[in-house]
N, C-alpha and C. Protein backbone atom coordinates (compact mmCIF):
# COMPACT_ATOMS: atom_id res chain seq x y z
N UNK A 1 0.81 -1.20 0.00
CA UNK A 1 0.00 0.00 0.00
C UNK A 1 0.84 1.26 0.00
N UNK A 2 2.22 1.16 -0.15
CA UNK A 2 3.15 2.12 -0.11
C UNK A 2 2.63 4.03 0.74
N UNK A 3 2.39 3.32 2.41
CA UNK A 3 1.87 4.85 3.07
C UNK A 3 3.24 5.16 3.49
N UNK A 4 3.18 6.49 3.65
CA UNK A 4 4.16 7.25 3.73
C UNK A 4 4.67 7.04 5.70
N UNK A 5 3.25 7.56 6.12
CA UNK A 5 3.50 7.54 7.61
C UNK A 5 2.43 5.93 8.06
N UNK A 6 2.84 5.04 8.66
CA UNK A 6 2.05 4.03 9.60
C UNK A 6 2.65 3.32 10.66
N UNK A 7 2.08 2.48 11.29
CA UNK A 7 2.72 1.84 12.22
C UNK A 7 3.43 0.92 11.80
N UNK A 8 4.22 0.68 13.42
CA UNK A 8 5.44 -0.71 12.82
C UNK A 8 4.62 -1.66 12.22
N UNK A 9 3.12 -2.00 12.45
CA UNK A 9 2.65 -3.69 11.56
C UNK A 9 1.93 -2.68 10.53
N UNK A 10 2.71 -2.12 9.92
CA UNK A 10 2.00 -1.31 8.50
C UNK A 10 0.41 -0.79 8.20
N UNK A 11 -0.02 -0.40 9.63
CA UNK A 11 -1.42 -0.30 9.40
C UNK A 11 -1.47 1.28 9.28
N UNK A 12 -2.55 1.76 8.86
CA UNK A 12 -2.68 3.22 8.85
C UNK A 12 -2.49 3.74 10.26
N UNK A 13 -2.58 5.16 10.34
CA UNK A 13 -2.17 5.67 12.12
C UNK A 13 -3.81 6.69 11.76
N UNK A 14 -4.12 6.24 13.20
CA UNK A 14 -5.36 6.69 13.46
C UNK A 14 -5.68 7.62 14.57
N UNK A 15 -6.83 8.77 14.84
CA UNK A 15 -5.79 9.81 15.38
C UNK A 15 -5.81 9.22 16.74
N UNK A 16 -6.28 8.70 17.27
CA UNK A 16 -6.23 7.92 18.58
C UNK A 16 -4.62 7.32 18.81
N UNK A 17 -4.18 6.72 17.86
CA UNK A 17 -2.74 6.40 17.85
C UNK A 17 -2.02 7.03 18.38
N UNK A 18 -2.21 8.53 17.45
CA UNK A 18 -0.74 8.93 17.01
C UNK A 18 -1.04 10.32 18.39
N UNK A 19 -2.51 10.03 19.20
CA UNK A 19 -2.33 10.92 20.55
C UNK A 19 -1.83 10.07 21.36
N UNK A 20 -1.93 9.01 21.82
CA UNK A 20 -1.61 7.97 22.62
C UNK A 20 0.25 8.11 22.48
N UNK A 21 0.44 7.95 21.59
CA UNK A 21 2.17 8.04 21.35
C UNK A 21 2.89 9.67 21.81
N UNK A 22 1.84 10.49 21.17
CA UNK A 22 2.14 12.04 22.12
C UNK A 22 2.32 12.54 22.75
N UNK A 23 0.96 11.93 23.88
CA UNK A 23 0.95 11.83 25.33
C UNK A 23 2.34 11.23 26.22
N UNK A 24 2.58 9.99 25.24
CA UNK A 24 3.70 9.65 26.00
C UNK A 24 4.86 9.98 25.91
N UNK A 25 5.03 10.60 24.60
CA UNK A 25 6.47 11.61 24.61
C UNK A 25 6.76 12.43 25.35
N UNK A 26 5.32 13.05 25.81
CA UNK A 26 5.56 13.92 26.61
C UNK A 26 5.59 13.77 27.93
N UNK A 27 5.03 13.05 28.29
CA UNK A 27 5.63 12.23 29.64
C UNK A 27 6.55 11.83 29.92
N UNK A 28 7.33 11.09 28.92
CA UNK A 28 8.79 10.48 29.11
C UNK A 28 9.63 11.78 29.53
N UNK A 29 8.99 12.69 29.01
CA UNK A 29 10.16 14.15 28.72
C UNK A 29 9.90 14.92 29.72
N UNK A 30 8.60 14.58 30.79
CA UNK A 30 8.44 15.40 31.72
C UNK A 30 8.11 16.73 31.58
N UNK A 31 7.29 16.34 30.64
CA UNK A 31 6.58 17.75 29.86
C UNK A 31 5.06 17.89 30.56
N UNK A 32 4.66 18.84 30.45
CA UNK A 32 3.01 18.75 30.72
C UNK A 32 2.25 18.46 29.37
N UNK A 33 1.24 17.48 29.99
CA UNK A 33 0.13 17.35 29.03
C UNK A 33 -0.65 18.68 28.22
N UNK A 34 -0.55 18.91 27.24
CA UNK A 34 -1.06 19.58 26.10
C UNK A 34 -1.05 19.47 25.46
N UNK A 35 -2.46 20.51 24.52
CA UNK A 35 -3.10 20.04 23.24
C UNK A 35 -1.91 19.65 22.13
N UNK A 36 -2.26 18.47 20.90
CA UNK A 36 -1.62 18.72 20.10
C UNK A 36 -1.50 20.44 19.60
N UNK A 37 -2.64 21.00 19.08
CA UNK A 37 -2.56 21.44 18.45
C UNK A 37 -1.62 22.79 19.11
N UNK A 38 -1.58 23.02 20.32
CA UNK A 38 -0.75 23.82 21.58
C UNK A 38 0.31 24.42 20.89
N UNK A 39 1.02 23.27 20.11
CA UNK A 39 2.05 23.55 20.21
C UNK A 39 2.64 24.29 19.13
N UNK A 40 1.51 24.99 18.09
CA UNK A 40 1.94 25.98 16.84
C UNK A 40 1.88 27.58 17.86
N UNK A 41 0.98 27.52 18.70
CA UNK A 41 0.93 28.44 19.30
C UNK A 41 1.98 28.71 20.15
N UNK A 42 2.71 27.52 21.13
CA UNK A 42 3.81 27.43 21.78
C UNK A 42 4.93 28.28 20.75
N UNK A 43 5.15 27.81 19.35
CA UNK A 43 6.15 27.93 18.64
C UNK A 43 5.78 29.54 17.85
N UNK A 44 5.01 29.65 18.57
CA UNK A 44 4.83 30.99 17.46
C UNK A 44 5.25 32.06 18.62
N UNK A 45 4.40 31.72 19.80
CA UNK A 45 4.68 32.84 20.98
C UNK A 45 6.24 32.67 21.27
N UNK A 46 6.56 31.39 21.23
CA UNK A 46 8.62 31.78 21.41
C UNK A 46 9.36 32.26 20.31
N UNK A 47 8.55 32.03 19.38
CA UNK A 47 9.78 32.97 18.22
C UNK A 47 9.61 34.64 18.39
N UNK A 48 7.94 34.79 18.44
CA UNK A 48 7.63 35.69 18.74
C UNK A 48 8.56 36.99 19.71
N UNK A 49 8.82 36.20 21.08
CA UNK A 49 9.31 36.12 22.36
C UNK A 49 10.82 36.66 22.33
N UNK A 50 11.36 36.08 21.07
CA UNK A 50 13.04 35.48 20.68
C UNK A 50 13.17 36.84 19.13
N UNK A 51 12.30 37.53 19.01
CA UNK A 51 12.56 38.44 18.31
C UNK A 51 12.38 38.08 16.50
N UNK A 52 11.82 37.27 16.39
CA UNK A 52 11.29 36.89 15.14
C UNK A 52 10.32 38.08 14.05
N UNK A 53 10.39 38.21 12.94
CA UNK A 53 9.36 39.27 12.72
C UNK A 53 8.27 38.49 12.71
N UNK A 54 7.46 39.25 12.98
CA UNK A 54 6.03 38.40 12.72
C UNK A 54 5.71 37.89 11.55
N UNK A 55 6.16 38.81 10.49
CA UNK A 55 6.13 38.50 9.17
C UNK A 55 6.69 37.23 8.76
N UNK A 56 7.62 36.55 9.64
CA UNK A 56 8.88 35.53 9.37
C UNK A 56 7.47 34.67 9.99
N UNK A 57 6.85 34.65 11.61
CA UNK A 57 5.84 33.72 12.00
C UNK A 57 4.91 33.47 11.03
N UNK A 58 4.47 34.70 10.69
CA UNK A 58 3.06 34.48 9.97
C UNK A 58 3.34 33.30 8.47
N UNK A 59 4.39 33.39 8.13
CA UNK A 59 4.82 32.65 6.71
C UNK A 59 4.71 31.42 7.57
N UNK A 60 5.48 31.23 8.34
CA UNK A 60 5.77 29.65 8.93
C UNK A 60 4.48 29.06 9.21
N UNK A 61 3.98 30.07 10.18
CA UNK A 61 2.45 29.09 10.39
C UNK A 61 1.37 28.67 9.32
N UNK A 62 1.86 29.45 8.04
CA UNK A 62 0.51 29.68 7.10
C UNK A 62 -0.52 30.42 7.28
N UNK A 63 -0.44 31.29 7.97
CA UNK A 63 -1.83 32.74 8.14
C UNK A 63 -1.79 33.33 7.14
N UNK A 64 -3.12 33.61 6.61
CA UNK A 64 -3.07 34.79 5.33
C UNK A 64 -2.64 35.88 5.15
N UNK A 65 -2.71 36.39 6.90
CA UNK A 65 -2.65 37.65 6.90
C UNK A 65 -1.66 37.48 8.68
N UNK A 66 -0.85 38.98 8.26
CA UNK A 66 0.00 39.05 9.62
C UNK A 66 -1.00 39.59 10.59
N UNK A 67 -2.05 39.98 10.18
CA UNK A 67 -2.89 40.45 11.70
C UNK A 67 -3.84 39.19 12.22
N UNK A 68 -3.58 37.93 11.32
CA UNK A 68 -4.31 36.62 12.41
C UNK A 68 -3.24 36.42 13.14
N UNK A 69 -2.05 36.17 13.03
CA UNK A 69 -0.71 35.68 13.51
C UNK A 69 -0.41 36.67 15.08
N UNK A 70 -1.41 37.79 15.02
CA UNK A 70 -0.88 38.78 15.98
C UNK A 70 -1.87 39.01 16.99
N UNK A 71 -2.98 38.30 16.22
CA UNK A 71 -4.52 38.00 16.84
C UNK A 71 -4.52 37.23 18.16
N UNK A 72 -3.39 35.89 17.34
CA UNK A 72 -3.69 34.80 18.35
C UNK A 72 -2.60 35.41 19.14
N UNK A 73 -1.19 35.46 18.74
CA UNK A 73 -0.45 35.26 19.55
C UNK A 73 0.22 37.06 19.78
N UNK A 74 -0.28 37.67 19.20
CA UNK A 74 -0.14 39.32 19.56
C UNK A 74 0.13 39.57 21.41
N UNK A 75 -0.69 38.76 21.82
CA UNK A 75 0.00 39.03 23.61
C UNK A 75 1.33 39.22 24.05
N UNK A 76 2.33 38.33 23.41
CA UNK A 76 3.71 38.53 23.58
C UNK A 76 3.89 40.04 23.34
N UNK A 77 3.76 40.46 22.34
CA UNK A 77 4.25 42.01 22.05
C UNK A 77 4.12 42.92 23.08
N UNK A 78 3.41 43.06 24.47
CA UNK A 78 3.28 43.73 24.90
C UNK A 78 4.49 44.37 25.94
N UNK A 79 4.95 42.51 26.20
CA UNK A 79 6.30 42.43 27.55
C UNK A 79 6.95 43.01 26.64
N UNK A 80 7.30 42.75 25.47
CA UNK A 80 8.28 42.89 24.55
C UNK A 80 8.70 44.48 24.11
N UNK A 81 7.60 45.19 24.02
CA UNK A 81 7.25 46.65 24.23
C UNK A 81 7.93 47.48 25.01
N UNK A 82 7.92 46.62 26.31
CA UNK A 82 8.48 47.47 27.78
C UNK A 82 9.57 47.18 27.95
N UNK A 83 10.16 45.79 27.88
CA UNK A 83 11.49 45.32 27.64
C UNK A 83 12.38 46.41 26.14
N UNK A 84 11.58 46.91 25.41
CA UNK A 84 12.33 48.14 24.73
C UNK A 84 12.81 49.00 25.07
């Protein structure tokens, strides 16, 4: 069936799977439990954070526009403001 991503006995990954395996990465790592999806937001607010242009986030995440990118994660800018 030549899939790109499946499990070791070649079956499709289902999303139940591939949270079950998540969960436990992140446990092993002594991470806290959070959303998959957490973690575009995680990566956007630290680049954000780390001096990234937004313009550089907004490409990475795929937003149409730099004012969704600033929507969600626009909170950072504020510390960032005063730290100027």
């Amino acid at each position: 069936m030549d899939l790109v991503f499946c499990t070791q006995k070649g079956h499709f990954l289902t999303d139940s799977f591939v949270r079950r395996q998540y969960y436990q990465l992140l446990e092993q790592a002594g991470l806290p439990r959070i959303h998959f999806h957490d973690l575009r937001q995680s990566t956007a607010t630290i680049l954000l954070a780390l001096g990234v242009t937004s313009k550089v986030v907004q490409e990475l995440l795929g937003h149409s526009h730099v004012n969704i990118t600033l929507g969600i994660d626009g909170h950072v800018l504020p510390g960032m403001q005063e730290e100027t």
